[in-house]
Protein backbone atom coordinates (compact mmCIF):
# COMPACT_ATOMS: atom_id res chain seq x y z
CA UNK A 1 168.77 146.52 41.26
CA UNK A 2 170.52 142.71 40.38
CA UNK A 3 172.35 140.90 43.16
CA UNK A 4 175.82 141.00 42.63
CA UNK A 5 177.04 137.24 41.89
CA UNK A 6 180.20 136.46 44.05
CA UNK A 7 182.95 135.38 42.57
CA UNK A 8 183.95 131.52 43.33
CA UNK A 9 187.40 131.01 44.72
CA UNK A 10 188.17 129.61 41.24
CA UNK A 11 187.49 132.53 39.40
CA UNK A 12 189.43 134.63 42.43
CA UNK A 13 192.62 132.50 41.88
CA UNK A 14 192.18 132.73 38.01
CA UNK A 15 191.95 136.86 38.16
CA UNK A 16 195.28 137.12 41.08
CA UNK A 17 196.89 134.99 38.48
CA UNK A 18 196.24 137.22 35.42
CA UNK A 19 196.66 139.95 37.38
CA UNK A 20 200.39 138.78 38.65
CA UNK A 21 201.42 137.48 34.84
CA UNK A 22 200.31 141.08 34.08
CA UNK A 23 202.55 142.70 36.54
CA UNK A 24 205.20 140.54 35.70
CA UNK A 25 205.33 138.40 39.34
CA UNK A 26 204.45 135.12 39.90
CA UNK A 27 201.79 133.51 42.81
CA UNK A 28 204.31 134.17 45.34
CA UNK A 29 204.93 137.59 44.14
CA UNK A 30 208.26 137.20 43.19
CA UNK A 31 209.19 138.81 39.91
CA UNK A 32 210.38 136.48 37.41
CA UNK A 33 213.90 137.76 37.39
CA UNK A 34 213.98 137.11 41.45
CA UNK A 35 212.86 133.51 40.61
CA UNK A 36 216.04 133.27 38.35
CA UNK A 37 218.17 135.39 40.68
CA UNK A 38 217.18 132.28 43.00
CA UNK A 39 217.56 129.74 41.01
CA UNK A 40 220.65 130.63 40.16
CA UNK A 41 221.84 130.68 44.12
CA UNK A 42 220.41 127.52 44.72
CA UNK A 43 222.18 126.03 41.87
CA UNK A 44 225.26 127.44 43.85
CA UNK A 45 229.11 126.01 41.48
CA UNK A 46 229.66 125.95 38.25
CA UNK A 47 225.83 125.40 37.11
CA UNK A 48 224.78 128.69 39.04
CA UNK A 49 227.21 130.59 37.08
CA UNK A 50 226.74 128.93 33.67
CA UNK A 51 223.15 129.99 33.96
CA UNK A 52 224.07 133.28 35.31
CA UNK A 53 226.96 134.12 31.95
CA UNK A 54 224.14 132.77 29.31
CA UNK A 55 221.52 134.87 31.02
CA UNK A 56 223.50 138.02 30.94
CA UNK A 57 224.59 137.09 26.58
CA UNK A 58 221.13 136.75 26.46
CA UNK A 59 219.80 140.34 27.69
CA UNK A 60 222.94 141.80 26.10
CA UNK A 61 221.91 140.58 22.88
CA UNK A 62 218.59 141.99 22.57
CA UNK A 63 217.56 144.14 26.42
CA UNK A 64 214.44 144.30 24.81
CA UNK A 65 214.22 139.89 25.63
CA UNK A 66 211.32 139.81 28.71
CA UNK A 67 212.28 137.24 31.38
CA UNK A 68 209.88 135.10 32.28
CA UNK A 69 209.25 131.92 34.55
CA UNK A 70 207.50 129.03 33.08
CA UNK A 71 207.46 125.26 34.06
CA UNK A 72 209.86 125.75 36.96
CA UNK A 73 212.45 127.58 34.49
CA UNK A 74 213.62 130.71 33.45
CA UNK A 75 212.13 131.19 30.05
CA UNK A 76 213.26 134.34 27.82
CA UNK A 77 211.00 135.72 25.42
CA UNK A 78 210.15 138.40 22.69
CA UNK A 79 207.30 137.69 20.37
CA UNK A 80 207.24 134.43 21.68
CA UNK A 81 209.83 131.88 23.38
CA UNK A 82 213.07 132.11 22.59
CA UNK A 83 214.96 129.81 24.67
CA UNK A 84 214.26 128.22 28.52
CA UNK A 85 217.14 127.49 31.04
CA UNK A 86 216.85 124.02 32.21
CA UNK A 87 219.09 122.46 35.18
CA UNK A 88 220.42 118.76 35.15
CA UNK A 89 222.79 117.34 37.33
CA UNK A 90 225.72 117.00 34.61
CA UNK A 91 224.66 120.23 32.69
CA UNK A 92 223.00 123.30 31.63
CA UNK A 93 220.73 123.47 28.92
CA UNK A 94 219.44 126.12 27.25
CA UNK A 95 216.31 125.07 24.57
CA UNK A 96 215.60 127.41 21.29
CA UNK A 97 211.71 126.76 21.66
CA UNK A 98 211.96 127.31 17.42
CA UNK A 99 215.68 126.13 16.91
CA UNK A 100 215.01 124.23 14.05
CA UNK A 101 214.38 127.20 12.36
CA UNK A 102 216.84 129.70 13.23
CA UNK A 103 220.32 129.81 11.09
CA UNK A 104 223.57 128.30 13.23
CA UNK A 105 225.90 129.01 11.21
CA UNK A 106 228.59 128.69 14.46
CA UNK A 107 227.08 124.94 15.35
CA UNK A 108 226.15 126.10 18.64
CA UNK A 109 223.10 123.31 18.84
CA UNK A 110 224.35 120.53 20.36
CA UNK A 111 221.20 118.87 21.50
CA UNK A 112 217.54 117.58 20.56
CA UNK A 113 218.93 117.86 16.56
CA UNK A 114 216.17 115.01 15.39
CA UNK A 115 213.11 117.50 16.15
CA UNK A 116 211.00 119.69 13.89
CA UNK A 117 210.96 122.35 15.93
CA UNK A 118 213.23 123.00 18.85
CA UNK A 119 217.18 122.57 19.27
CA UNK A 120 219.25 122.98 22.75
CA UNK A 121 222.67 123.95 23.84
CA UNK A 122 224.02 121.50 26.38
CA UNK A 123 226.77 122.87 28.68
CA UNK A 124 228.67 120.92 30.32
CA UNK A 125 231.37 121.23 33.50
CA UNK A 126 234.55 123.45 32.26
CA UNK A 127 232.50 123.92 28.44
CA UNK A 128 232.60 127.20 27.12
CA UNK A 129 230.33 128.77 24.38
CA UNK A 130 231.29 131.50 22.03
CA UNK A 131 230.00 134.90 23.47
CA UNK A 132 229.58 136.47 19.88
CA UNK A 133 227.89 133.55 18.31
CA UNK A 134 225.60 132.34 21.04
CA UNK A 135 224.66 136.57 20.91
CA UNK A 136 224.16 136.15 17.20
CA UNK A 137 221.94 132.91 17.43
CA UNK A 138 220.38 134.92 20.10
CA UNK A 139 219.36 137.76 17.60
CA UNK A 140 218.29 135.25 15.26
CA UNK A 141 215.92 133.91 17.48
CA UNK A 142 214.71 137.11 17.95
CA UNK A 143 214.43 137.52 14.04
CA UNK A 144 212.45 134.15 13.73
CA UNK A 145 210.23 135.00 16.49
CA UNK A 146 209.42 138.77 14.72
CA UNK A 147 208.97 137.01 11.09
CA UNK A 148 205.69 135.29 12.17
CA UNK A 149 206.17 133.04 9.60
């Protein structure tokens, strides 16, 4: 019979990581969505609930979008990135990981508009965006993502 190898504590952490992306929670087994539920509290005023209204456009758009948590940030995706929420101190920003590519018809992008590839929506204190369009940039995102071109 061959000895069993044991596995090194590298290859332990690398298999509880997969294992948590897998079941959707991170290393502290927190799902992603509690990680953004958190975030949001923490970010407590008007930044808190300017993540919180674009996170709830974005799963209305498309409830088939999988949150995620990537790089510190809520990240939403569906065959591939779609956009991550980023906190600043003067606003909320919300970057279209393929922005450059996906039809704005509404001029929604506001941000990062010299790049080749992504675009962002800043939000500022007492700014508004358009519900329906930032849901129909939403679904084209979606779109772009699915065209795999």
């Amino acid at each position: 019979m061959a000895p069993v190898a044991k596995k090194t504590a590298k290859a332990k952490t690398t298999a509880k990581k997969a294992a948590s992306k897998a079941a959707g929670t991170s290393e502290s087994g927190k799902s992603a969505s509690q990680l953004i539920d958190a975030r949001i509290r923490e970010l407590n005023g008007w930044r808190g609930e300017t993540l919180s209204r674009m996170r709830e456009l974005i799963l209305e758009a498309d409830p088939e979008i999988v949150e995620e948590w990537k790089w510190s940030n809520p990240v939403w995706s569906r065959n591939g990135i779609i956009c991550t929420g980023e906190s600043y101190k003067s606003h909320v920003k919300l970057t279209f990981a393929r922005g450059a590519s996906v039809p704005d018809p509404s001029k929604l992008f506001n941000s990062s508009l010299e790049g080749n590839m992504r675009r962002a929506i800043d939000i500022k204190e007492g700014e508004q965006v358009d519900a329906r369009a930032f849901k129909t940039l939403i679904k084209a995102a979606v779109a772009r993502n699915s065209s795999k071109s």
